[in-house]
Protein backbone atom coordinates (compact mmCIF):
# COMPACT_ATOMS: atom_id res chain seq x y z
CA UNK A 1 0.00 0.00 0.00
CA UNK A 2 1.57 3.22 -1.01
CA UNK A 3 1.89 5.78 1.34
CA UNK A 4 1.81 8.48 -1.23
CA UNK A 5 -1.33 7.31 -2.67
CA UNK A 6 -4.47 6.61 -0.65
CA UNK A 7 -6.20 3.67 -0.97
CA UNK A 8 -10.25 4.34 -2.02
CA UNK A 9 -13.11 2.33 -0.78
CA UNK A 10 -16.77 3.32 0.05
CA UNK A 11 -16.93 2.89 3.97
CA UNK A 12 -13.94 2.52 6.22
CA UNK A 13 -14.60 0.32 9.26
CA UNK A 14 -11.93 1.23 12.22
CA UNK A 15 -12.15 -1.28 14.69
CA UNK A 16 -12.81 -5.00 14.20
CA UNK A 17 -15.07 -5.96 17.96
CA UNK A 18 -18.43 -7.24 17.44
CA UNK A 19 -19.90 -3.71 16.27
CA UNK A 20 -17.42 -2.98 14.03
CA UNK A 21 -17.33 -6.53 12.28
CA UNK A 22 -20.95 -6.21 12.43
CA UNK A 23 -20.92 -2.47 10.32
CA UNK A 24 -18.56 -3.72 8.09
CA UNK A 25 -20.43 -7.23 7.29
CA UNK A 26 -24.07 -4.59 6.85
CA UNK A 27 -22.37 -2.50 4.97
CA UNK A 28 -20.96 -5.11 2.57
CA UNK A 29 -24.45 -6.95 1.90
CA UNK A 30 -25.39 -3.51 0.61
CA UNK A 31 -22.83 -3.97 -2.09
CA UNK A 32 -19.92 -1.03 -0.36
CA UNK A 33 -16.45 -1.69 -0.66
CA UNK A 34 -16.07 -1.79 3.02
CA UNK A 35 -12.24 -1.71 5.05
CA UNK A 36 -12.26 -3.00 8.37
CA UNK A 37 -9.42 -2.11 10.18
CA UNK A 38 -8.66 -3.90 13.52
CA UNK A 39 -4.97 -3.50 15.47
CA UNK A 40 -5.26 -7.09 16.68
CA UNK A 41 -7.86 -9.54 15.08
CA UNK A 42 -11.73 -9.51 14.93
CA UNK A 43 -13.41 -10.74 17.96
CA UNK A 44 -10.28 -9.19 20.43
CA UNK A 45 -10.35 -6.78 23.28
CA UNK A 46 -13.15 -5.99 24.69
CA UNK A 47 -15.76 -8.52 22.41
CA UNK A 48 -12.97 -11.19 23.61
CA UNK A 49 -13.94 -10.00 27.27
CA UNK A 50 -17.36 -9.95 27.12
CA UNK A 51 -20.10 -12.45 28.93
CA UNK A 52 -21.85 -12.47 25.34
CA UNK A 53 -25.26 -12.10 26.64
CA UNK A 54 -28.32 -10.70 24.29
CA UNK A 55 -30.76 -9.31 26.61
CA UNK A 56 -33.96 -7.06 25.80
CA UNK A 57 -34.19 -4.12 27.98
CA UNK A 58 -36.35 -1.37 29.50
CA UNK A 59 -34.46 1.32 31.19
CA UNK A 60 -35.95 3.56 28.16
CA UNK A 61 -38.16 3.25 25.12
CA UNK A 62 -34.69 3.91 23.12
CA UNK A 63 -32.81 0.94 25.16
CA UNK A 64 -35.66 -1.00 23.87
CA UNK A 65 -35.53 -0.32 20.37
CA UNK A 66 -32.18 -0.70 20.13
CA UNK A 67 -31.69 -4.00 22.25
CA UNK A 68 -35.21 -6.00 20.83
CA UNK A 69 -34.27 -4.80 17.04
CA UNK A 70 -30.81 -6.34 17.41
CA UNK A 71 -32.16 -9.46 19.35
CA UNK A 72 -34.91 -10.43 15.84
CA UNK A 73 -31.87 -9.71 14.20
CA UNK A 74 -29.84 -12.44 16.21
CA UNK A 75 -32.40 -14.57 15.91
CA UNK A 76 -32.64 -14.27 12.33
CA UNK A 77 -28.88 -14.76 11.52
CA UNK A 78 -28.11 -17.83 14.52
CA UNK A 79 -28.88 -20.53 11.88
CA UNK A 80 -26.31 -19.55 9.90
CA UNK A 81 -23.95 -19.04 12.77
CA UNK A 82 -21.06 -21.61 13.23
CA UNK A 83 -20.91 -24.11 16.05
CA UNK A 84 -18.12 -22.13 17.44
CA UNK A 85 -20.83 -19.12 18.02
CA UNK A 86 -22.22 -21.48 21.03
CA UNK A 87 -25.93 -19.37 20.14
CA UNK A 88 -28.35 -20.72 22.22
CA UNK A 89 -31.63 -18.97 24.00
CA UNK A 90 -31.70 -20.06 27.27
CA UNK A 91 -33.73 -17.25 28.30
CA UNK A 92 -32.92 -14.74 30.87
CA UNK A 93 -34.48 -15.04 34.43
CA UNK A 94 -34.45 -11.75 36.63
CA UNK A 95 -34.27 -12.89 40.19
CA UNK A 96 -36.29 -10.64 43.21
CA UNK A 97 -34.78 -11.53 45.91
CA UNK A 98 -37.69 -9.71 47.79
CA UNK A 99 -41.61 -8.52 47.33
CA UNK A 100 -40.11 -5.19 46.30
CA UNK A 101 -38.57 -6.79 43.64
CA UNK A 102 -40.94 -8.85 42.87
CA UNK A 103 -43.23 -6.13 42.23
CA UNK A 104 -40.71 -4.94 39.85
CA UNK A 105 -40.55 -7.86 37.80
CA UNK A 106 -44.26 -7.64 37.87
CA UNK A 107 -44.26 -4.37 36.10
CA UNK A 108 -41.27 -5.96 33.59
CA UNK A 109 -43.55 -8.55 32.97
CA UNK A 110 -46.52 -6.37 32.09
CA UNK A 111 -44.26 -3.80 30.23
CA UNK A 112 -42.76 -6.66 28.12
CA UNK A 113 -46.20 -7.97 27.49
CA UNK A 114 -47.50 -4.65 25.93
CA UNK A 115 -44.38 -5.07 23.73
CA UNK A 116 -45.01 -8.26 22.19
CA UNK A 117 -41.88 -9.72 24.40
CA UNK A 118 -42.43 -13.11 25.73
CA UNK A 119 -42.15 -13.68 29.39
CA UNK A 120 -43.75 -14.91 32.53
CA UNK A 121 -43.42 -14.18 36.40
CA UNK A 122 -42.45 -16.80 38.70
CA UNK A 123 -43.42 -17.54 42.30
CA UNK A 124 -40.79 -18.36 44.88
CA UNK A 125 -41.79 -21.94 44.25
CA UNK A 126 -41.40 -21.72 40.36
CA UNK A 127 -38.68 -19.80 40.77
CA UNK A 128 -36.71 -22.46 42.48
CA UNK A 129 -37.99 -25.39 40.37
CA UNK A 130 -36.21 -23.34 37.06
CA UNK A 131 -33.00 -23.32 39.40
CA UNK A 132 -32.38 -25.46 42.48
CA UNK A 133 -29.32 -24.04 43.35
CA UNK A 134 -30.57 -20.74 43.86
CA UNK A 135 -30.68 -20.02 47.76
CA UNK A 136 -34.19 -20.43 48.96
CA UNK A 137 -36.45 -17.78 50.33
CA UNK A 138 -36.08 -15.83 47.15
CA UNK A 139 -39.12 -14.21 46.63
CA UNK A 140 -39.76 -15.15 42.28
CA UNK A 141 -38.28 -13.81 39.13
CA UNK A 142 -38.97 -13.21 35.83
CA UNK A 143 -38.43 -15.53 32.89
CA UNK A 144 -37.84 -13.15 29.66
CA UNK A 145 -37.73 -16.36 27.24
CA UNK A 146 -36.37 -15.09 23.97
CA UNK A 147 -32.93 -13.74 25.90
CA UNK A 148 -30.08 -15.67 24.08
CA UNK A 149 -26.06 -16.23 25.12
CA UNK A 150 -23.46 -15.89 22.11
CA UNK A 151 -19.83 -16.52 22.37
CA UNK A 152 -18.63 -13.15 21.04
CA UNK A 153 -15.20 -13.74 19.89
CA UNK A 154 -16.35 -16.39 17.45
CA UNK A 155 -18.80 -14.43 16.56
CA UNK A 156 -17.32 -11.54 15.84
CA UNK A 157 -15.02 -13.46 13.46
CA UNK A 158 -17.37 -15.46 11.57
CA UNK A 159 -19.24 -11.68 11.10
CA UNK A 160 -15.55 -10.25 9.96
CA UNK A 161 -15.47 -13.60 7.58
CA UNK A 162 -19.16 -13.15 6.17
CA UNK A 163 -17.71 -9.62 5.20
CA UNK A 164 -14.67 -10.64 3.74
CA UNK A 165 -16.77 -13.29 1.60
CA UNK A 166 -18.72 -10.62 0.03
CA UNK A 167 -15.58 -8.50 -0.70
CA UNK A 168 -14.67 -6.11 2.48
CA UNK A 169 -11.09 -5.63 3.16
CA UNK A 170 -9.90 -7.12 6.64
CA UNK A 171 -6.25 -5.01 8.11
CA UNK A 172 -5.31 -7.04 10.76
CA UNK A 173 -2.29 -5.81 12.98
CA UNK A 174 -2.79 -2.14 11.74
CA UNK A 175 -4.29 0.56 14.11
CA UNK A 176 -6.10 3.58 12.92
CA UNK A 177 -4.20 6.60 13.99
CA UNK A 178 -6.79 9.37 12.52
CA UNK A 179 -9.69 9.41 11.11
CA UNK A 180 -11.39 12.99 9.82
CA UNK A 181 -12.64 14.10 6.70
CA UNK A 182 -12.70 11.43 4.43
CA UNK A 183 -9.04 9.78 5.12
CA UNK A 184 -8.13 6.94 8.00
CA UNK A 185 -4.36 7.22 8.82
CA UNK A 186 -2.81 4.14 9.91
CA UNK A 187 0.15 3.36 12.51
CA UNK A 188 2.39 2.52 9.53
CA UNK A 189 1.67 5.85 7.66
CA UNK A 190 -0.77 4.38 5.07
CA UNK A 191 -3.65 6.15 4.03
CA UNK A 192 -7.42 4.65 3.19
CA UNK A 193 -9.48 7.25 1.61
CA UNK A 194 -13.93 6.83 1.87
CA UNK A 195 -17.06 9.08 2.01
CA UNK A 196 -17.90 7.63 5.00
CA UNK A 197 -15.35 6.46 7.92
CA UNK A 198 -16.89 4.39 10.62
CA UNK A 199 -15.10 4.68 14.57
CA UNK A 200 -16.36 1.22 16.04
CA UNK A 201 -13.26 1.43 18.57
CA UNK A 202 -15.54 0.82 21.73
CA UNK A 203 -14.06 2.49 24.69
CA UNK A 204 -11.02 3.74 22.30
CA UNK A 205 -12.91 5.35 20.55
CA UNK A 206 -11.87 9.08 21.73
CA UNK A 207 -8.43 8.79 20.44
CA UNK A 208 -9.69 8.98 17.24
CA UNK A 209 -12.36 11.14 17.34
CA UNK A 210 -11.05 13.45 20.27
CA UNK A 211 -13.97 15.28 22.82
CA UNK A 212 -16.99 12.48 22.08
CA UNK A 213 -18.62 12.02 25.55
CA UNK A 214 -17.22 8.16 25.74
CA UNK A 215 -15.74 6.92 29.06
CA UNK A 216 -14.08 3.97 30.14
CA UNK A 217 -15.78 1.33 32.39
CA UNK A 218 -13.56 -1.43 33.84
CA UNK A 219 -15.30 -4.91 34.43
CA UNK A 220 -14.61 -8.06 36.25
CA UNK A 221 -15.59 -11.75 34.93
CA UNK A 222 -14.51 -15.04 36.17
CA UNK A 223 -15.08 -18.23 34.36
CA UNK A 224 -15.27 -21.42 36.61
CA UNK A 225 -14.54 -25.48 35.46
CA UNK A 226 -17.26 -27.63 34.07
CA UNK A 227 -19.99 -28.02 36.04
CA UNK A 228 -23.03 -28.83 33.15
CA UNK A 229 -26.83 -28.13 34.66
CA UNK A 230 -25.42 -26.25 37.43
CA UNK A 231 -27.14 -23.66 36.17
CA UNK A 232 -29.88 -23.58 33.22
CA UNK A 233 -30.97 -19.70 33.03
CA UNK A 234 -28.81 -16.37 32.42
CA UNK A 235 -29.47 -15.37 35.97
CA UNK A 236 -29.09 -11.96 37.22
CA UNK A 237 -30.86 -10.24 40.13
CA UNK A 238 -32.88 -7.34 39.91
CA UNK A 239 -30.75 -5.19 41.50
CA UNK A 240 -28.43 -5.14 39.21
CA UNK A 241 -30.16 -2.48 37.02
CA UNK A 242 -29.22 -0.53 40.05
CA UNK A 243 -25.54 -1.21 39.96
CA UNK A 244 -25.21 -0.64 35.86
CA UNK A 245 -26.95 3.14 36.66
CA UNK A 246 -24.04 3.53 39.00
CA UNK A 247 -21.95 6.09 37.64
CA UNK A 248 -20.03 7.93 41.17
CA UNK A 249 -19.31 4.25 42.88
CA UNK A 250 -17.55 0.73 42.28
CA UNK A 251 -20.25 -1.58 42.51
CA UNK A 252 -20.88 -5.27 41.55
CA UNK A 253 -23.89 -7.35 41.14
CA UNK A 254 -25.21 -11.07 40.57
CA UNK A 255 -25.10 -11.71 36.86
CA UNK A 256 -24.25 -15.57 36.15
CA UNK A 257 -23.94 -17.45 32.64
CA UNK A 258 -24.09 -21.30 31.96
CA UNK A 259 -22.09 -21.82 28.90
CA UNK A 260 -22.47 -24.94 27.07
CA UNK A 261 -19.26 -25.95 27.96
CA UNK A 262 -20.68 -26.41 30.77
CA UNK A 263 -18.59 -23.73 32.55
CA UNK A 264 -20.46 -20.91 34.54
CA UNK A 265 -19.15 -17.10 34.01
CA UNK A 266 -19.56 -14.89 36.83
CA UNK A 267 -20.18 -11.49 36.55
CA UNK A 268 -20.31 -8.50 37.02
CA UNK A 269 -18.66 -5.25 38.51
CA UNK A 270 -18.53 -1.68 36.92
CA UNK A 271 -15.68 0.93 38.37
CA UNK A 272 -15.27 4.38 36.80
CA UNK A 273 -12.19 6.53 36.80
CA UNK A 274 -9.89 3.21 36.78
CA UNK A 275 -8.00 1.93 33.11
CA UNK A 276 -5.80 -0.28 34.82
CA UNK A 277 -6.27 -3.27 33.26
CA UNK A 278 -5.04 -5.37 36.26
CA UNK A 279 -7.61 -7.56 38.30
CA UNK A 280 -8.63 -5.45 41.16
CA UNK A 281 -8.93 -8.37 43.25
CA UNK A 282 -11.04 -6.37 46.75
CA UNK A 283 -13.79 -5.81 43.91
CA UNK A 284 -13.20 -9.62 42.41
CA UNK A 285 -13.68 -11.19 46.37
CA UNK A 286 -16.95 -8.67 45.99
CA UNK A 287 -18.63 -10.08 42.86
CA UNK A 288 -17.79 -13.60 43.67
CA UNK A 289 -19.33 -12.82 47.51
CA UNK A 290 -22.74 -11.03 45.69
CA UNK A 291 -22.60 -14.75 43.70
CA UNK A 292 -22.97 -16.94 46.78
CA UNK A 293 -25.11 -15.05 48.23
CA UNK A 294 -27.33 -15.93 45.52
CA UNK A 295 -25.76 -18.77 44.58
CA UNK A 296 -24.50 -20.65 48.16
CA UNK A 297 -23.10 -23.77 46.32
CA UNK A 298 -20.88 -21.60 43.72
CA UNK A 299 -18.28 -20.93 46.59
CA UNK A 300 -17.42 -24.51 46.22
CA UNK A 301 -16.71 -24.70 41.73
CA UNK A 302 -13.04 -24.23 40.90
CA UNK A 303 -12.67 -20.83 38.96
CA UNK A 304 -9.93 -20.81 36.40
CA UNK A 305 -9.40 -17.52 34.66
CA UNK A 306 -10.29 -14.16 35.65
CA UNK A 307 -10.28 -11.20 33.46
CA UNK A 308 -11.27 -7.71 32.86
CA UNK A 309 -12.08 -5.51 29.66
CA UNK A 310 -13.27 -1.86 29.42
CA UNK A 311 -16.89 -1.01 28.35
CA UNK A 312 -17.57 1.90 26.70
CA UNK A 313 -19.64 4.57 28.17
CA UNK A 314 -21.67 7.49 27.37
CA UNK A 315 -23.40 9.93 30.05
CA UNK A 316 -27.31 8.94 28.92
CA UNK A 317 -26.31 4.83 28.62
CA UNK A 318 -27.33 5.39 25.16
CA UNK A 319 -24.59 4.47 22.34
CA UNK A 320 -23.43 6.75 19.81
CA UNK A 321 -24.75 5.58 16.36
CA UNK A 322 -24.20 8.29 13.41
CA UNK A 323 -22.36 10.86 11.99
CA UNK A 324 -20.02 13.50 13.98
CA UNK A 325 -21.44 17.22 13.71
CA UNK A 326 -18.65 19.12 11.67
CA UNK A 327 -18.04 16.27 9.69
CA UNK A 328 -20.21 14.62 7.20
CA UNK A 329 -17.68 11.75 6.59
CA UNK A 330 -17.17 10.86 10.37
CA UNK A 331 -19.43 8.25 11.95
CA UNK A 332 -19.60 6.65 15.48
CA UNK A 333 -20.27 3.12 16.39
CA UNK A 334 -19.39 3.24 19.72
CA UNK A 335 -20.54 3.68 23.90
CA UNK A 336 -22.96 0.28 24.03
CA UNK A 337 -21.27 -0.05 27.56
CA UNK A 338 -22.63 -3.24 28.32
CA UNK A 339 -24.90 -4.04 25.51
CA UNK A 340 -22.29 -3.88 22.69
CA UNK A 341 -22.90 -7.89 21.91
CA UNK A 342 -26.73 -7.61 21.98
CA UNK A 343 -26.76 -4.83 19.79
CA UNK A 344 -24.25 -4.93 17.57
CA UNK A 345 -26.22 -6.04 14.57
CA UNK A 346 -28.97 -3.02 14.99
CA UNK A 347 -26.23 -0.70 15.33
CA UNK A 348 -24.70 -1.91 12.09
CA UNK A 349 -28.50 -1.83 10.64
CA UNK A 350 -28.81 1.72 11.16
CA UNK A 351 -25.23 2.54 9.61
CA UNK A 352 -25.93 1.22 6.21
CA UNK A 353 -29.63 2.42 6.46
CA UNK A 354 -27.95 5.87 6.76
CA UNK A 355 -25.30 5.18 3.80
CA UNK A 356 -27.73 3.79 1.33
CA UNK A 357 -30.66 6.07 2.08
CA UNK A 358 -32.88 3.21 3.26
CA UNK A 359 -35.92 3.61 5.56
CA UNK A 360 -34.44 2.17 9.22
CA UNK A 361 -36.33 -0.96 10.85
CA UNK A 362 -35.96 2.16 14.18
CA UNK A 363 -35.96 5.24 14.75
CA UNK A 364 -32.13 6.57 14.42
CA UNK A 365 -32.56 9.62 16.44
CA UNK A 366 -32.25 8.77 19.96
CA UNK A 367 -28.38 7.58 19.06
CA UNK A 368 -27.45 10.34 17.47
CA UNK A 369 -24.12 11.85 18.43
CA UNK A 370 -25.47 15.67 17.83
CA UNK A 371 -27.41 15.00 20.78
CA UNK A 372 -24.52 15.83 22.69
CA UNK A 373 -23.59 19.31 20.94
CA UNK A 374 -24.15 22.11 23.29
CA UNK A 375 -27.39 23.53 21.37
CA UNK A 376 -29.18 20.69 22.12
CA UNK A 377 -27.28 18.89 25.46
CA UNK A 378 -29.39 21.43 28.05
CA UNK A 379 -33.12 19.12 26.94
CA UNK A 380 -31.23 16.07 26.60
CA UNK A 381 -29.12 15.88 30.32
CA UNK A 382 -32.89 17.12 31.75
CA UNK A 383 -34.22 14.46 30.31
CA UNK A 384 -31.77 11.63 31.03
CA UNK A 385 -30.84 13.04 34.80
CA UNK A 386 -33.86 11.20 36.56
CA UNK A 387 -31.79 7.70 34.98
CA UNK A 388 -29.11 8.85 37.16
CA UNK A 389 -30.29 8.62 40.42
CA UNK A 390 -31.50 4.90 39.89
């Protein structure tokens, strides 16, 4: 690749995670000569650290959108998915530990309902039928059925793959050094050239596009030996929407995934302010404590690996999906925080909507990265600061 002359191509991709390998493989089916640059290989850093789960949520009618859109999208593409993908739908079962909670997952239940989401509510008794190993005296839960688990590395790679097949570009090793106004600068001085460059760097994201609102997040998960049936449900308690609203505070919560390797991944803690990538290992003894309390005979499985990875966040938990104000050739794929697996595949959905001029399956708006520009960030921070105090 010369360095004096740019390479052209309709859409470069920077950044090869799940969202990334996602926009470029959307992009491509719309017939774009697509580049998808990624400094390791698809599927690393934080896809490679994520629990993989593709959850339907509520904290907004935007969330929803975003999160059920992508979900009929996952559901739509597993057949084609390789083995490796480990797609299955266990479901996701929210567990009350009290009646207040309970009464929550009533409302989820109704809420869902009006939505066309399938789910039911389960008593304390039902509740520990679905999972014995559940400490008893739990007060329910609720069973959202259609909730599936991916493994996101091999996902993200078959995606990448699917894209190549139908003629994208795939830079592995290289790192995107700048990308503005129609030109992505690598690390080794080489030069792509599109009408439309695409930052899908996740929590990276602002050293490309300098000043977007996108914050690190660390995370903890540990991954245990094989213990098949030990679990049968993504289980996480309610609570937990309380901990992931956390912005001021470290804070864990239960959040536990059977894999069908029959290993069990334990999650989850969220710290601000912290992009050391080391375990913090006070906050690890935490999450694995919130875990047996939920979970008494977990304190007894073997764990074998323990990670973290770095979410990327945005002040309204809302990701940025569409171009930068100032200029018409930069677009963001980036701050899904937690929900970059589940809705990866919307995100890309709306991208290539927006590049072909084709009517969106959703509403684009609420994503928008404008949002943020001063004009218009005094309506939107009134509107998201009641989200903050949850």
């Amino acid at each position: 690749m010369s360095l004096s002359a740019p390479q052209s191509c309709d859409v470069v991709v920077a950044g090869g995670g799940i969202v990334g390998a996602a926009c470029a493989l959307a992009c491509a089916q719309q017939g774009l000569h697509v580049a998808l640059v990624e400094r390791e290989f698809p599927g690393s850093g934080a896809t490679a650290a994520g629990m993989g789960h593709i959850v339907v949520m509520d904290d907004s009618e935007a969330q929803f959108a975003l999160t059920r859109r992508s979900q009929q999208l996952w559901q739509a593409l597993s057949s084609t998915l390789p083995s490796s993908a480990e797609y299955e739908t266990p479901g996701t079962l929210w567990v009350a530990a009290d009646d207040e909670e309970l009464a929550e997952a009533a409302r989820k239940n109704v809420w869902l309902a009006g939505r066309e989401v399938p789910s039911r509510l389960l008593s304390s008794r039902e509740l520990a039928a679905e999972e014995p190993n559940l400490r008893p005296g739990l007060a329910g839960g609720l069973l959202v059925l259609e909730d599936a688990i991916v493994y996101p590395p091999a996902a993200a790679l078959h995606l990448a793959r699917q894209a190549q097949s139908l003629g994208a570009t795939l830079l592995a090793g290289r790192s995107v050094t700048h990308l503005a106004d129609g030109e992505a600068t690598l690390d080794d001085g080489s030069r792509l050239r599109a009408p439309r460059l695409v930052n899908a760097t996740g929590a990276d994201a602002p050293h490309c596009t300098p000043g977007i609102p996108v914050k690190k997040r660390k995370g903890h998960l540990a991954i245990t030996d094989r213990y098949p049936g030990f679990v049968h449900h993504q289980l996480v308690e309610l609570g937990y929407l309380k901990s992931a609203h956390s912005v001021s505070t470290d804070s864990v919560a239960f959040n536990v995934q059977p894999r069908q390797t029959g290993q069990i991944l334990i999650g989850s803690s969220r710290q601000y302010g912290n992009e050391d990538s080391a375990v913090d290992h006070a906050l690890l003894a935490a999450m694995l404590q919130r875990a047996t309390l939920y979970l008494p005979a977990i304190a007894s499985l073997s764990v074998l690996r323990v990670w973290t990875g770095f979410r990327a966040a945005t002040p309204d938990k809302l990701p940025l999906i569409g171009p930068v104000p100032g200029d018409p050739t930069l677009w963001l794929a980036t701050g899904h925080e937690g929900l970059g697996i589940t809705t990866a595949l919307a995100t890309a959905e709306l991208l290539a909507a927006a590049f072909t001029g084709a009517t969106p399956a959703i509403a684009p708006e609420p994503y928008l990265p404008a949002r943020f520009n001063p004009a218009c960030n005094q309506a939107h921070n009134q509107e998201a600061a009641p989200q903050e105090k949850l």
